[in-house]
C-alpha atoms as a PDB file:
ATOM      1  CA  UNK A   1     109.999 101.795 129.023  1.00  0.00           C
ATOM      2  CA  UNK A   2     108.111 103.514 126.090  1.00  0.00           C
ATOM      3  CA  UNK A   3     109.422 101.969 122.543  1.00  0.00           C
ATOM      4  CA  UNK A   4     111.289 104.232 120.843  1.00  0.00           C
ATOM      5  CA  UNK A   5     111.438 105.385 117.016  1.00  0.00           C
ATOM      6  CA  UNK A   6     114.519 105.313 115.406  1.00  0.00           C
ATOM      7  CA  UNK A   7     114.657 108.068 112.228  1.00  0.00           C
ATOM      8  CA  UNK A   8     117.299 107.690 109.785  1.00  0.00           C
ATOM      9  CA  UNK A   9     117.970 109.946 106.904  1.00  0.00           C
ATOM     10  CA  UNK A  10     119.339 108.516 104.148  1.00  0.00           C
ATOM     11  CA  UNK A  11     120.313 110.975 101.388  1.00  0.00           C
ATOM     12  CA  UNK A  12     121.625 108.624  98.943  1.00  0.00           C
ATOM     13  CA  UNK A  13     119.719 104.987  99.288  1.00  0.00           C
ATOM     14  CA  UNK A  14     122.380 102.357  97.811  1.00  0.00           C
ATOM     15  CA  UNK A  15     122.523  99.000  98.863  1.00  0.00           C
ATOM     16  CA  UNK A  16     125.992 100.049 101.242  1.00  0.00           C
ATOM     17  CA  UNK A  17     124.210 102.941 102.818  1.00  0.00           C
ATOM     18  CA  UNK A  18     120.637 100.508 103.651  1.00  0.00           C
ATOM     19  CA  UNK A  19     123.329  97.853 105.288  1.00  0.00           C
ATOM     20  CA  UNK A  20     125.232 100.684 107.330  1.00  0.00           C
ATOM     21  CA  UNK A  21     121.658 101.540 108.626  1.00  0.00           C
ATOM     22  CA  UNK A  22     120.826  97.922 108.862  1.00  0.00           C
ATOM     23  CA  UNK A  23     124.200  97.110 110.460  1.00  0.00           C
ATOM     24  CA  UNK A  24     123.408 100.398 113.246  1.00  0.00           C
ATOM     25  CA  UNK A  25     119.969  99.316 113.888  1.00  0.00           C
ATOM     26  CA  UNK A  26     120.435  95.456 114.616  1.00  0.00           C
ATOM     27  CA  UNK A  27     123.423  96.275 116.832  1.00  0.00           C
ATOM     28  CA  UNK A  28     121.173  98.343 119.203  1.00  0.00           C
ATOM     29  CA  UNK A  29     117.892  96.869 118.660  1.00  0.00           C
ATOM     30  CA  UNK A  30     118.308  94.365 122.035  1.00  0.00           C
ATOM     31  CA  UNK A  31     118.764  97.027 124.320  1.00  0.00           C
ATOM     32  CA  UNK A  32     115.875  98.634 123.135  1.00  0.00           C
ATOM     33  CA  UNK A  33     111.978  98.795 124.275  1.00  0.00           C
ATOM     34  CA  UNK A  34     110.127  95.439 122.749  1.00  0.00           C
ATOM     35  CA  UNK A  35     108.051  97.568 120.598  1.00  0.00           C
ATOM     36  CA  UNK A  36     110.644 100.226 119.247  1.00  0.00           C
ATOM     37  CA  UNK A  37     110.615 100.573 115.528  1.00  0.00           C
ATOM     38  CA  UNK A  38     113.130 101.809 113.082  1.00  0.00           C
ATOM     39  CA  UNK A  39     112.286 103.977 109.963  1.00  0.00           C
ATOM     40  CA  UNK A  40     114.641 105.298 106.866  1.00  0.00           C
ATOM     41  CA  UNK A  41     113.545 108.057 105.115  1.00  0.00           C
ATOM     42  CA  UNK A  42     115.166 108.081 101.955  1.00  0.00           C
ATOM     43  CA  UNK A  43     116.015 110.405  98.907  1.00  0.00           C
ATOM     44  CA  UNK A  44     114.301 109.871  96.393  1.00  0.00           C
ATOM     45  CA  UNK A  45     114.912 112.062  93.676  1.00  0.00           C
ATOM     46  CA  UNK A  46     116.225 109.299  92.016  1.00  0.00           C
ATOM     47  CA  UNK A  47     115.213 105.882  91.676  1.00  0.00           C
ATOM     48  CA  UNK A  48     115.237 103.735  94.851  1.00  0.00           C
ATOM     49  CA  UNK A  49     116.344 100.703  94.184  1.00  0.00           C
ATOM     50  CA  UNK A  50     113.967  97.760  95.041  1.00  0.00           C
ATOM     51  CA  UNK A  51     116.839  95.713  96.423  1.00  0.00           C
ATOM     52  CA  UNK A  52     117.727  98.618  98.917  1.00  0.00           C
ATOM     53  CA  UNK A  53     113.537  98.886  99.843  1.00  0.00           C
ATOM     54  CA  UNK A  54     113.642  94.925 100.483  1.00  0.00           C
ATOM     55  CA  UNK A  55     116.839  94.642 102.386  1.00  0.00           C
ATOM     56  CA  UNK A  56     115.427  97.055 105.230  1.00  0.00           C
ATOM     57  CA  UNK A  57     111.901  95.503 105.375  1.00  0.00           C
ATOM     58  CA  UNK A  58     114.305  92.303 106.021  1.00  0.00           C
ATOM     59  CA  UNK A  59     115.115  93.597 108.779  1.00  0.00           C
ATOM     60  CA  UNK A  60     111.947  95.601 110.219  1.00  0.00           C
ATOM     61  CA  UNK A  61     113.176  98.893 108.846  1.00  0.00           C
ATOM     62  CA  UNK A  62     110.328 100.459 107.448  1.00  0.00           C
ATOM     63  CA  UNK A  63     111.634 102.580 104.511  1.00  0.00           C
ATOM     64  CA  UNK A  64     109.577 106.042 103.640  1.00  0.00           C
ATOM     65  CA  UNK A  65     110.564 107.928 100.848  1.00  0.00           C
ATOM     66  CA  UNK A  66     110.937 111.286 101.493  1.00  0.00           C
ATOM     67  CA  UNK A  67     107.818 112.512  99.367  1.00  0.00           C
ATOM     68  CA  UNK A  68     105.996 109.992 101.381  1.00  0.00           C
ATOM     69  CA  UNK A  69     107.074 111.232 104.286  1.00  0.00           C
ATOM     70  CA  UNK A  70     103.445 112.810 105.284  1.00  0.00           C
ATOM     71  CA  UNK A  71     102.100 109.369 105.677  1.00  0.00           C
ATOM     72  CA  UNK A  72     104.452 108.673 108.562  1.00  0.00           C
ATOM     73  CA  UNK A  73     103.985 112.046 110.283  1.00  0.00           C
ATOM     74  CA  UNK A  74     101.414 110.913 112.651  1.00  0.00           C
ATOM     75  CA  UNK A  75     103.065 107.604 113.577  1.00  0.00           C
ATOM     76  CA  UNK A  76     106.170 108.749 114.553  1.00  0.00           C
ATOM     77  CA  UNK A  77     104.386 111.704 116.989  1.00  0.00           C
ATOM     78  CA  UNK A  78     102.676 109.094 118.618  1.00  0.00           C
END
C-alpha cells in the first residue's frame, strides 16, 4: 500500500483544535501505510501559538502555516 498524506486545515490553531487533529490522526494512524504522514496547515493571520506548533510535532504532525504552504507543495504531490 502507498503511504498516504493526511491534510488538515485548521482555520483557527488553538491548543483544542491541534488535540482534535491530534486526537483524529492517532486514532487512524495504525490502519494506515507505515510511511503515511499527517500535515496541518494552519491560519495564520494571527499568532500561532508555539505550544499548538509543539503539540503536533509530538505527535508527527508536521504543522505548515498557511503562507508557508508553497514549501510543502511538492511533498504532498509526490
Amino acid at each position: 500500500k502507498q503511504p498516504e498524506r493526511i491534510v488538515q486545515a485548521i482555520n483557527r490553531p488553538t491548543r483544542d483544535t491541534a488535540l482534535h487533529f491530534i486526537n483524529a490522526w492517532s486514532d487512524t494512524r495504525q490502519v494506515r501505510p507505515p510511511a503515511s504522514k499527517a500535515y496541518a496547515v494552519l491560519n495564520d493571520e494571527q499568532p500561532i501559538s508555539g505550544a499548538v506548533l509543539e503539540a503536533l510535532r509530538n505527535y508527527d504532525i508536521r504543522p505548515v502555516p498557511w503562507t508557508q504552504r508553497i514549501d510543502v507543495v511538492m511533498e504532498l504531490a509526490a
